[in-house]
N, C-alpha and C. Protein backbone atom coordinates (compact mmCIF):
# COMPACT_ATOMS: atom_id res chain seq x y z
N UNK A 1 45.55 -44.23 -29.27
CA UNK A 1 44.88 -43.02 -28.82
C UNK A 1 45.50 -41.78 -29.47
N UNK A 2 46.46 -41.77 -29.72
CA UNK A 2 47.47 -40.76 -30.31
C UNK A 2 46.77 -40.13 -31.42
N UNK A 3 46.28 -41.35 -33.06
CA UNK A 3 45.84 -40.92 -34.10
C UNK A 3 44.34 -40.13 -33.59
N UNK A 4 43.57 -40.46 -32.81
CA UNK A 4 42.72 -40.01 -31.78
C UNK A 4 42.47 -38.61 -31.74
N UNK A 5 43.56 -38.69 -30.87
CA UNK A 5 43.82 -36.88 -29.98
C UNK A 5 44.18 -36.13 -31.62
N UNK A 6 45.12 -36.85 -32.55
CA UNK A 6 44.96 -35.48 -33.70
C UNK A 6 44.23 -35.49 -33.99
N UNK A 7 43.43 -36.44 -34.34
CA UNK A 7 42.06 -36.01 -35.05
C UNK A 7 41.23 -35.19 -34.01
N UNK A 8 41.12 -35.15 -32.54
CA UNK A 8 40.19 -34.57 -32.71
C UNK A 8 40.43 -32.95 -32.24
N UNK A 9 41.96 -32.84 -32.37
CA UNK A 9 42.93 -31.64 -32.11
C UNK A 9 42.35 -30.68 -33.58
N UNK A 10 42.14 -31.36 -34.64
CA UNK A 10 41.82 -30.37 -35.65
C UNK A 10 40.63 -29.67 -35.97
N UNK A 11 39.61 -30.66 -35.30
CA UNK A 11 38.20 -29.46 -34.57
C UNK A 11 38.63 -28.68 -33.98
N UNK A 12 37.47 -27.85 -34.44
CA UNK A 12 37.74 -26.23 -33.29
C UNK A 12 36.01 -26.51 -32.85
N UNK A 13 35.52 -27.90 -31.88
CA UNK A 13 34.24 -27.67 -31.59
C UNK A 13 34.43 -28.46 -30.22
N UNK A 14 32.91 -28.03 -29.70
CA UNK A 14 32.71 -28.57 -28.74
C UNK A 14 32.27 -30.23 -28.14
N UNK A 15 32.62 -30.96 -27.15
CA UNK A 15 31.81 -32.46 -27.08
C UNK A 15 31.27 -32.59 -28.07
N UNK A 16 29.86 -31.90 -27.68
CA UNK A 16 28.60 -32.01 -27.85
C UNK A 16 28.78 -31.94 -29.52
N UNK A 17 29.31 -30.75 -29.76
CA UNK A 17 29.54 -30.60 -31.26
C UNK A 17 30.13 -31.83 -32.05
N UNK A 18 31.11 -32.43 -31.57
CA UNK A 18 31.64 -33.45 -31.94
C UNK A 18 30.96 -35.03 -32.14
N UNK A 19 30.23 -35.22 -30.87
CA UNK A 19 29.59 -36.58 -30.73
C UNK A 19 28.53 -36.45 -31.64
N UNK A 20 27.74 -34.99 -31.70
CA UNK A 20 26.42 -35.10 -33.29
C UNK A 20 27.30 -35.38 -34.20
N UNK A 21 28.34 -34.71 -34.49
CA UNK A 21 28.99 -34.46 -35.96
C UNK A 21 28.91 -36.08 -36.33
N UNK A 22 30.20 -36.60 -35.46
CA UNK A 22 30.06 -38.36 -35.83
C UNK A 22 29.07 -39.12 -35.72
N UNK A 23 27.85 -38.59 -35.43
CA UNK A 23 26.77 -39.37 -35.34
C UNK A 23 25.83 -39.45 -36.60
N UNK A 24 25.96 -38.30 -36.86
CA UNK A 24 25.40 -37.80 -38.01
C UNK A 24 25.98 -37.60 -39.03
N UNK A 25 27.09 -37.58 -39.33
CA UNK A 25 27.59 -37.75 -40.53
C UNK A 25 28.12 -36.63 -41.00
N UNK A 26 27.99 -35.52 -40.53
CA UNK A 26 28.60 -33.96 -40.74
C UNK A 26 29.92 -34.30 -40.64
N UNK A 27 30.58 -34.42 -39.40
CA UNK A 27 32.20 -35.04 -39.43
C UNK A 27 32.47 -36.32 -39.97
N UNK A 28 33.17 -36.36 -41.57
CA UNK A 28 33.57 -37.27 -41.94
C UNK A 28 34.81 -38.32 -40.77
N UNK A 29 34.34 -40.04 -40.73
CA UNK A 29 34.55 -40.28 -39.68
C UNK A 29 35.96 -41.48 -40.47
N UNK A 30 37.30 -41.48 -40.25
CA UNK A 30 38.04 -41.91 -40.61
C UNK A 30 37.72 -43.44 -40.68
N UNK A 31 38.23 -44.35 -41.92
CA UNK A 31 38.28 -45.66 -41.68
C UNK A 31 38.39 -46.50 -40.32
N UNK A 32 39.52 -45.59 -39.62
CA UNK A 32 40.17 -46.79 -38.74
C UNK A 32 39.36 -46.53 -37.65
N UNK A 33 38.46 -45.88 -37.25
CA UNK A 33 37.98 -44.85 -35.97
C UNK A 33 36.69 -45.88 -35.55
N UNK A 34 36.30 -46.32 -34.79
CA UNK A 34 35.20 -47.15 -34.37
C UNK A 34 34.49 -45.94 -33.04
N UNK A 35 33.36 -46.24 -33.58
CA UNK A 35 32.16 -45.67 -32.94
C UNK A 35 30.87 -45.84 -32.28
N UNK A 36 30.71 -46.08 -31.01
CA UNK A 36 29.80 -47.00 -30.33
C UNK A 36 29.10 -45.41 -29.37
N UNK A 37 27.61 -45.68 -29.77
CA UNK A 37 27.14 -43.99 -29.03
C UNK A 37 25.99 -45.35 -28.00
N UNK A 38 25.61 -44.10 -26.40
CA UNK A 38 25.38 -44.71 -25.44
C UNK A 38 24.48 -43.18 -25.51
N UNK A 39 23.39 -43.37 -24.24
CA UNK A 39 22.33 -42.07 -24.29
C UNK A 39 23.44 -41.13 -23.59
N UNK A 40 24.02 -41.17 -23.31
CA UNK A 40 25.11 -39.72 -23.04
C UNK A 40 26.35 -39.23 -23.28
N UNK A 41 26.71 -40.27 -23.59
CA UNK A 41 28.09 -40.40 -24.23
C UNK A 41 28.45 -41.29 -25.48
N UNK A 42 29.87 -40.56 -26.27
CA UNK A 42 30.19 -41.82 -27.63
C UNK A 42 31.10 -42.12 -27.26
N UNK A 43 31.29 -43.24 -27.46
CA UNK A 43 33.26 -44.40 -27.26
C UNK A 43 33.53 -43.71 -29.14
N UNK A 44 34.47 -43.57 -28.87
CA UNK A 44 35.37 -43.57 -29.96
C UNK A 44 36.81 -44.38 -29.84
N UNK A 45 37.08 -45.40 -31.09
CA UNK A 45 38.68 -46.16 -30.72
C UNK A 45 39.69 -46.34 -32.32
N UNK A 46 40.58 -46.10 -32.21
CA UNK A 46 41.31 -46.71 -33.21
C UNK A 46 41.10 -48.30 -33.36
N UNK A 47 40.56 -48.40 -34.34
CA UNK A 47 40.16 -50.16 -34.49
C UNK A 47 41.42 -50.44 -35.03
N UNK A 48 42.28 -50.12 -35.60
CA UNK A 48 44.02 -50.26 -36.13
C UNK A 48 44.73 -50.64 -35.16
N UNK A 49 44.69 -49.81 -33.81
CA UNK A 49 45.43 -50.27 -32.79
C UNK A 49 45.05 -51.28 -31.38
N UNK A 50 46.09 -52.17 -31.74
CA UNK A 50 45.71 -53.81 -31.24
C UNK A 50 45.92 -52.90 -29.45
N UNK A 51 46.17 -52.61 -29.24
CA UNK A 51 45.31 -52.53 -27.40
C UNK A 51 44.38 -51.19 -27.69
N UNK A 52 43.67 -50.86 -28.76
CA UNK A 52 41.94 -50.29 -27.83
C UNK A 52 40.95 -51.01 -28.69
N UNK A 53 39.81 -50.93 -27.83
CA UNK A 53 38.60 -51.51 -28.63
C UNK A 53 37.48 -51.18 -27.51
N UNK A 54 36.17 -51.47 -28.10
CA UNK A 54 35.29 -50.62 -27.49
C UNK A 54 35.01 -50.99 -25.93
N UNK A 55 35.81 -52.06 -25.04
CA UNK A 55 36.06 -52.70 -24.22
C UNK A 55 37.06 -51.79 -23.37
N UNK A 56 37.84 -51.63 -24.06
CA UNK A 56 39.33 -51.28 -23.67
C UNK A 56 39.94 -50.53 -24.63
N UNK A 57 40.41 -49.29 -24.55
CA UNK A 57 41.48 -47.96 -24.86
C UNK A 57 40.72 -47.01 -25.57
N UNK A 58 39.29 -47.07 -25.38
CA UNK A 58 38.33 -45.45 -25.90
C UNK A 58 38.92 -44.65 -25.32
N UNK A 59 38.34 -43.39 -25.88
CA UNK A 59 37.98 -42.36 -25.66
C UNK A 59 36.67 -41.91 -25.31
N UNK A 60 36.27 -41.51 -24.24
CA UNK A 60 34.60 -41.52 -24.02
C UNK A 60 34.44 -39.54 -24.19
N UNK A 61 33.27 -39.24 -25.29
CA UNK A 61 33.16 -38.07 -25.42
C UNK A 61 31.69 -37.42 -24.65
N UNK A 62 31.50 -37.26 -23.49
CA UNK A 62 30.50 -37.07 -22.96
C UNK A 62 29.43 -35.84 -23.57
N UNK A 63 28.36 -35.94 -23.38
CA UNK A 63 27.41 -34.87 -23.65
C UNK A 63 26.21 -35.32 -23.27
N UNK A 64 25.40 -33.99 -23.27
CA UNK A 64 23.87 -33.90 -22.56
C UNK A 64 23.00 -32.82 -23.26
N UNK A 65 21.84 -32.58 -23.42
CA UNK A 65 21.47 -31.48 -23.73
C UNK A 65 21.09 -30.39 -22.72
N UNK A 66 22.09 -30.77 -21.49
CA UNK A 66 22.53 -29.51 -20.89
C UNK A 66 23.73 -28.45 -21.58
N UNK A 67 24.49 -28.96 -22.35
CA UNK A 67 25.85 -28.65 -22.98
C UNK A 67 25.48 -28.11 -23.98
N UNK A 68 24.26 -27.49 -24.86
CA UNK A 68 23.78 -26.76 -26.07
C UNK A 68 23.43 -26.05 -25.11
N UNK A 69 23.42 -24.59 -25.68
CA UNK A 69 23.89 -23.49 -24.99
C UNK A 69 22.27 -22.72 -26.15
């Protein structure tokens, strides 16, 4: 989770901003980073590190198109 939080410490954006970016391809999305999108939320996991996977040790980045402003 660690490589995680820096990465996503070096945006200066919002969820919402974030879950399009990796969805779409605007935010280049690191090798190791696994990405599973759901209608409201994306799992994001270090696929490198042996305890997370899209099961177990995401990060869940919530959004709605209540959150576009």
């Amino acid at each position: 989770m660690r490589r995680i939080n820096q990465f996503l410490s070096t945006l200066d954006l919002s969820d919402y901003e974030i879950a399009a970016g990796l969805t779409n391809g605007e935010i280049e999305r690191p090798d190791w980073m696994g990405v599973t999108e759901d209608t409201d939320h994306l799992k994001i996991w270090d696929m490198e590190d042996e305890n997370a996977c899209a099961h177990f040790g995401f990060l869940t980045i919530p959004y709605s198109d209540d959150d576009v402003n």
